[in-house]
N, C-alpha and C. Protein backbone atom coordinates (compact mmCIF):
# COMPACT_ATOMS: atom_id res chain seq x y z
N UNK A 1 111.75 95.44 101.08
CA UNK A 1 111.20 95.26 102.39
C UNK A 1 111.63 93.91 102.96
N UNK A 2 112.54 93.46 102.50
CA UNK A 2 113.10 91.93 103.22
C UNK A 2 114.47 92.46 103.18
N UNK A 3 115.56 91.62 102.46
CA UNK A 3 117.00 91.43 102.97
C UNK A 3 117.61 92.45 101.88
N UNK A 4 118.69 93.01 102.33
CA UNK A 4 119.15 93.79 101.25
C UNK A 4 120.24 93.31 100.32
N UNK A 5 120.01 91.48 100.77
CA UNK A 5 121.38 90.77 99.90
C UNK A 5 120.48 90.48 98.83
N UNK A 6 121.03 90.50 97.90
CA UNK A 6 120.69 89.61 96.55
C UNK A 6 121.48 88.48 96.15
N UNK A 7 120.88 87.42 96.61
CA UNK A 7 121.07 85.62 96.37
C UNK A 7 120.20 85.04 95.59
N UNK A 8 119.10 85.73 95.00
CA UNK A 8 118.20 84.56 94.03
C UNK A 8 117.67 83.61 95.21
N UNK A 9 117.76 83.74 96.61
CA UNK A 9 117.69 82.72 97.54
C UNK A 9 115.99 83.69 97.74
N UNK A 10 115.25 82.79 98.42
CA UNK A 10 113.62 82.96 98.59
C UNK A 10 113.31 84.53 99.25
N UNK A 11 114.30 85.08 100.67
CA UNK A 11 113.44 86.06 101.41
C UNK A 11 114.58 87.00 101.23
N UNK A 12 115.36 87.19 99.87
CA UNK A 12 116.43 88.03 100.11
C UNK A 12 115.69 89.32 98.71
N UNK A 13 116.74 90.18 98.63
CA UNK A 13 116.19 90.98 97.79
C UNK A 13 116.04 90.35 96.19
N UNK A 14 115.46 90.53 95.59
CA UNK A 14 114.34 92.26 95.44
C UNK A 14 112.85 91.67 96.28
N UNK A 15 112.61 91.03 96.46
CA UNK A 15 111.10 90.15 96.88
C UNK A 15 110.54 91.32 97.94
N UNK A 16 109.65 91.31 98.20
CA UNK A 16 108.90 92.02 99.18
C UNK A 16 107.80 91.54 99.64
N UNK A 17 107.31 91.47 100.71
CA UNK A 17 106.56 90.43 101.55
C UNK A 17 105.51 91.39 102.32
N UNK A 18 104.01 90.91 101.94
CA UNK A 18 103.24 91.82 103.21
C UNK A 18 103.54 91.94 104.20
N UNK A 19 103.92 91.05 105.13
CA UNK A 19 103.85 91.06 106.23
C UNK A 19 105.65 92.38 106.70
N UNK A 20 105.89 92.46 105.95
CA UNK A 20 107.48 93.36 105.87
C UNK A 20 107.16 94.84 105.73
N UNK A 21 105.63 94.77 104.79
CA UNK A 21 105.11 96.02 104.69
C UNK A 21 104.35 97.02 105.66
N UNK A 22 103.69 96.03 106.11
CA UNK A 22 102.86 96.45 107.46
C UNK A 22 103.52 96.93 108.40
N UNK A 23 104.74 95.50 108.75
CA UNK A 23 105.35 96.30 110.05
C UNK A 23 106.21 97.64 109.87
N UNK A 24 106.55 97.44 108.56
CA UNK A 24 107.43 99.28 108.25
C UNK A 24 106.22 100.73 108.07
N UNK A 25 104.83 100.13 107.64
CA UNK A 25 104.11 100.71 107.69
C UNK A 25 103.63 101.57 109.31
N UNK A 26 103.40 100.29 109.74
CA UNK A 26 103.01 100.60 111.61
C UNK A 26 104.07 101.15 112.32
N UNK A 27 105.42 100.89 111.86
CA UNK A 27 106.75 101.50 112.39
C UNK A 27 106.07 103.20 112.34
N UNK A 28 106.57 103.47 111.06
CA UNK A 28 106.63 104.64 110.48
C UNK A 28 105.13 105.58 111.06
N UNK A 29 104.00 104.99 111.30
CA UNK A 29 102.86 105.46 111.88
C UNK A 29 103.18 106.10 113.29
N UNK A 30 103.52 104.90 114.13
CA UNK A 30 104.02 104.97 115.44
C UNK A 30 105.12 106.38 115.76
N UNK A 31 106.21 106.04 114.60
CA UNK A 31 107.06 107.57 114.99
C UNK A 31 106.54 108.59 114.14
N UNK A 32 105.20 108.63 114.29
CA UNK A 32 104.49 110.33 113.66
C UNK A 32 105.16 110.06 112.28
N UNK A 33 105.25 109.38 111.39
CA UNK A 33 105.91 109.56 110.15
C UNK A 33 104.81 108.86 109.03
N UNK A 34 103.39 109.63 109.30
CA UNK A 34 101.67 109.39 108.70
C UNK A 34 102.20 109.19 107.04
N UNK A 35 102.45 110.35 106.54
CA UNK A 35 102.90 110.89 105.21
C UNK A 35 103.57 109.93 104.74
N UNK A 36 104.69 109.08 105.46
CA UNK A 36 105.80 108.34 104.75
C UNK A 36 105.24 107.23 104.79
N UNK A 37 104.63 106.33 105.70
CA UNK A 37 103.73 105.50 105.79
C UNK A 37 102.30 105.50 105.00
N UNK A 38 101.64 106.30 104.18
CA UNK A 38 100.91 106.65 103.35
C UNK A 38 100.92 106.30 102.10
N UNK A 39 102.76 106.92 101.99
CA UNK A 39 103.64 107.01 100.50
C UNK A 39 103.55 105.58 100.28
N UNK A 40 103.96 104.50 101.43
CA UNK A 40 104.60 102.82 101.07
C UNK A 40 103.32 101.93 100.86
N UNK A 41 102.21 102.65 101.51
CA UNK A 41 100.77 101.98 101.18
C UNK A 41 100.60 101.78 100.02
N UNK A 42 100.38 103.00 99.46
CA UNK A 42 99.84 103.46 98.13
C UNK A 42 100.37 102.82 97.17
N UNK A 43 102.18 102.94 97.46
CA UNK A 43 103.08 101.98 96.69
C UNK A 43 102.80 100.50 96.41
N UNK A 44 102.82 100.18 97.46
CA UNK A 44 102.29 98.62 97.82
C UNK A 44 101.20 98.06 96.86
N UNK A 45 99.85 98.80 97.28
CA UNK A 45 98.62 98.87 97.06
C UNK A 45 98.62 98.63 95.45
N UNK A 46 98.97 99.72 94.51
CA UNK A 46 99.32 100.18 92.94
C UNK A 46 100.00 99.07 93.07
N UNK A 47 101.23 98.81 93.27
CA UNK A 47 102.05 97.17 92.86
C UNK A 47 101.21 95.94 92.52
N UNK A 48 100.28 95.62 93.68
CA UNK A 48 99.45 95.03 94.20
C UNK A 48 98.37 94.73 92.55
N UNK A 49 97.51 95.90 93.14
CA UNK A 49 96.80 95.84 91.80
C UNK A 49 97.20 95.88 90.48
N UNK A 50 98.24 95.84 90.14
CA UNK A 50 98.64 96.23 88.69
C UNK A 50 98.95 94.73 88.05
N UNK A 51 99.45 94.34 89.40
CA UNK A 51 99.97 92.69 88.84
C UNK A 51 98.44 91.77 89.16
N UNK A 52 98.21 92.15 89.68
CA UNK A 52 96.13 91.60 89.79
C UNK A 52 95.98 91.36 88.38
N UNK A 53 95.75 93.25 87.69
CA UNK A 53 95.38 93.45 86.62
C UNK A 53 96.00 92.46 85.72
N UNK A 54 97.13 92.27 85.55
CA UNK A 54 97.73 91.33 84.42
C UNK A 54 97.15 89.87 84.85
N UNK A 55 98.01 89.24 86.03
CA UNK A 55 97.62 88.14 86.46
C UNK A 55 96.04 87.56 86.60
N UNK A 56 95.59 88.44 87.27
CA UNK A 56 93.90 87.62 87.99
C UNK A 56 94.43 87.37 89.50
N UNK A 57 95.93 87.15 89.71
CA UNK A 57 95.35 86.92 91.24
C UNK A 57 96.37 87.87 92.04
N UNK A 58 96.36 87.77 93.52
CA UNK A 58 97.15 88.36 94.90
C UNK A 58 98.13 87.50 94.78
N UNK A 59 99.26 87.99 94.53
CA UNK A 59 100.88 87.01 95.02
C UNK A 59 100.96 86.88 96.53
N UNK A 60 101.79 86.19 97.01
CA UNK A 60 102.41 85.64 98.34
C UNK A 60 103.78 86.76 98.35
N UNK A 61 104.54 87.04 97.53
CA UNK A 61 105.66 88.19 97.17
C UNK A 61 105.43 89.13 95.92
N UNK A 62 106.69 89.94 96.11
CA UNK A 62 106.66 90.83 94.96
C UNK A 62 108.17 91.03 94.82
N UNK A 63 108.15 91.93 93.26
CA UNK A 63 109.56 91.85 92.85
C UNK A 63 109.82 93.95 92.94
N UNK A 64 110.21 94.17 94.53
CA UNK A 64 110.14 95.15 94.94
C UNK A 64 111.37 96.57 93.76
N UNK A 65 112.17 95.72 93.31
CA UNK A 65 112.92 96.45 92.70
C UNK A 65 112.21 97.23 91.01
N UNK A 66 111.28 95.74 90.58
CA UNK A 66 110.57 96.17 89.25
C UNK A 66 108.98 96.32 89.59
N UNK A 67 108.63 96.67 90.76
CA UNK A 67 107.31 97.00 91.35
C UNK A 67 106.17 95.83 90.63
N UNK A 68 106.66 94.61 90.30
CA UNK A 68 105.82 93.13 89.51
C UNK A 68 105.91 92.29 90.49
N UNK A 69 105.56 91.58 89.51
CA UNK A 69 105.33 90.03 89.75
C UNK A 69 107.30 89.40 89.80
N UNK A 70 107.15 88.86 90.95
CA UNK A 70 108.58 88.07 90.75
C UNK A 70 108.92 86.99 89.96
N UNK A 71 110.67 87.09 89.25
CA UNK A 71 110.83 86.61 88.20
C UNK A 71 111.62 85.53 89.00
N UNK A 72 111.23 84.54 88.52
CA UNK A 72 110.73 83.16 89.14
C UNK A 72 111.93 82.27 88.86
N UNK A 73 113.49 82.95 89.25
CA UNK A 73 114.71 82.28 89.32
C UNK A 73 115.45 82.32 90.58
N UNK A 74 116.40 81.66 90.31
CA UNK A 74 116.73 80.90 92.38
C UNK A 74 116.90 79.96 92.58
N UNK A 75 117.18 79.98 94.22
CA UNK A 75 116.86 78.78 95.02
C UNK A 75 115.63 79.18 95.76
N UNK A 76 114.61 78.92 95.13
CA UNK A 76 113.43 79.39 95.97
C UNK A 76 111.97 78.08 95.70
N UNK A 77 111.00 78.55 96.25
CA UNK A 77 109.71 77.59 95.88
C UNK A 77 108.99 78.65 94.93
N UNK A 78 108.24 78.33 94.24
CA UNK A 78 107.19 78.97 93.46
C UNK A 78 106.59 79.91 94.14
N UNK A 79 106.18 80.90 93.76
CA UNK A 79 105.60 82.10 93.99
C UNK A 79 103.93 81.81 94.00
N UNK A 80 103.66 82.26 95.46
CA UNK A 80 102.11 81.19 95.91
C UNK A 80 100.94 82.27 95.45
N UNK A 81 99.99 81.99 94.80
CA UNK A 81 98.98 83.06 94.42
C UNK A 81 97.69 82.87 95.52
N UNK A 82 97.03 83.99 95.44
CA UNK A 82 96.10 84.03 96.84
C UNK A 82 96.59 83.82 98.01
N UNK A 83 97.62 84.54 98.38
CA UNK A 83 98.29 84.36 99.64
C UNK A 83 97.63 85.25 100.63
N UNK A 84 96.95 84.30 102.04
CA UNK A 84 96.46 85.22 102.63
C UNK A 84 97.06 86.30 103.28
N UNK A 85 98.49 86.29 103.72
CA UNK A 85 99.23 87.47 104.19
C UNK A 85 98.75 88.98 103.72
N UNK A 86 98.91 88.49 101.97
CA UNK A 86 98.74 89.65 101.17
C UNK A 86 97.52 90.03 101.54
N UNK A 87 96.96 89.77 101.39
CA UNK A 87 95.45 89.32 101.13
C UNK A 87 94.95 90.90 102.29
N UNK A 88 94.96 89.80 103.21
CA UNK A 88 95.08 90.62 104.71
C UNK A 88 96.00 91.72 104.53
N UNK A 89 96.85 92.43 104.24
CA UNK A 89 97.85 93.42 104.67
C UNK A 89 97.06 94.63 103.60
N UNK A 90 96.63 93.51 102.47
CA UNK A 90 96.35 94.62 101.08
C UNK A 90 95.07 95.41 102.11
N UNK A 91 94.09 94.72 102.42
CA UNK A 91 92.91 95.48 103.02
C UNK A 91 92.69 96.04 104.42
N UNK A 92 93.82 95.47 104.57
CA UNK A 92 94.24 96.88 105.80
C UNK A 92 94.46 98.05 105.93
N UNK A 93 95.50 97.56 104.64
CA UNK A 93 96.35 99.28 104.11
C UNK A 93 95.42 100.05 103.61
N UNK A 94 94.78 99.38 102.86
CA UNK A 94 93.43 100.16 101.97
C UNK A 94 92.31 100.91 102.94
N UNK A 95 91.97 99.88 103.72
CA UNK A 95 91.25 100.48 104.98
C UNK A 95 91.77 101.79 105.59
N UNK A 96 92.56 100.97 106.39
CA UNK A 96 92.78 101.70 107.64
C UNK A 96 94.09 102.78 107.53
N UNK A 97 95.04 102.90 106.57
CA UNK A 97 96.02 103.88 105.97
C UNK A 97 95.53 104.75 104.82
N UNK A 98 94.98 104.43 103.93
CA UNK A 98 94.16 105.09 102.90
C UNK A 98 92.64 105.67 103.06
N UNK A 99 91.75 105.09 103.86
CA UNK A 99 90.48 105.31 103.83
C UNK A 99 90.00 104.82 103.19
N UNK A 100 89.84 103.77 102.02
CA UNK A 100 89.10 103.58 101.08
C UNK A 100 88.49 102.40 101.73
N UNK A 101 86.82 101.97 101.55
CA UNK A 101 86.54 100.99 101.78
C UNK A 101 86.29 99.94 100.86
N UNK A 102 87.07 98.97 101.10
CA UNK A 102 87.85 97.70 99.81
C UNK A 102 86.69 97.38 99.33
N UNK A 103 86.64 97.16 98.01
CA UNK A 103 85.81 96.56 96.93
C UNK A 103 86.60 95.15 96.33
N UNK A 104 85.46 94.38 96.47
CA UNK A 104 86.01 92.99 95.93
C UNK A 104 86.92 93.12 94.40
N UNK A 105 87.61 92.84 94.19
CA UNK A 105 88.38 92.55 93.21
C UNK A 105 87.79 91.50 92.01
N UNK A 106 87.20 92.04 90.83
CA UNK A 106 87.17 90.97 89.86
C UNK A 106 88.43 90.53 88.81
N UNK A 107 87.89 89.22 88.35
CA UNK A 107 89.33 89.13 87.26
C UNK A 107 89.48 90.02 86.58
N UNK A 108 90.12 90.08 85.88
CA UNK A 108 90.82 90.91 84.72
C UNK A 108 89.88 90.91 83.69
């Protein structure tokens, strides 16, 4: 959901960014495409929580190619935990694309 170059550089591939998700999400809503926009939630969402589950916290990115936590080589800054982007995009999607109404998240 960002660049399709791979540089090890910060916003290029594999990384994936809430805010990259939403708008392909709301794209895909907008042209009647509910189902496919559903599919990238859910995706998201499961990514989301799985690396919760290991970690304890919400990343700022993700490592869209191995559906984790990004592996932390580059020219980049550290990978920010509790990022509100995520934060915000995760309980949107959950909301308002899924139906579910969000339950706080405990640690692991």
């Amino acid at each position: 959901m960002g660049s399709e170059v791979t540089s090890g550089k910060q916003w290029d591939a594999p990384y994936t960014w809430a805010p990259h998700v939403y708008i392909a999400v709301d794209a895909m809503n907008k042209a009647g495409m509910r189902d496919v926009a559903t599919t990238l939630s859910r995706n998201w969402i499961e990514m989301v929580d799985r690396v919760h589950a290991e970690k304890g916290v919400i990343l700022e990115k993700y490592d869209a190619q191995r559906a984790s936590s990004p592996v932390e080589t580059g020219d980049k800054y550290v990978t920010q935990e509790g990022f509100l982007w995520s934060n915000g995009v995760y309980i949107t999607l959950l909301r308002d694309q899924l139906g579910v109404v969000p339950q706080r998240l405990s640690p692991p």
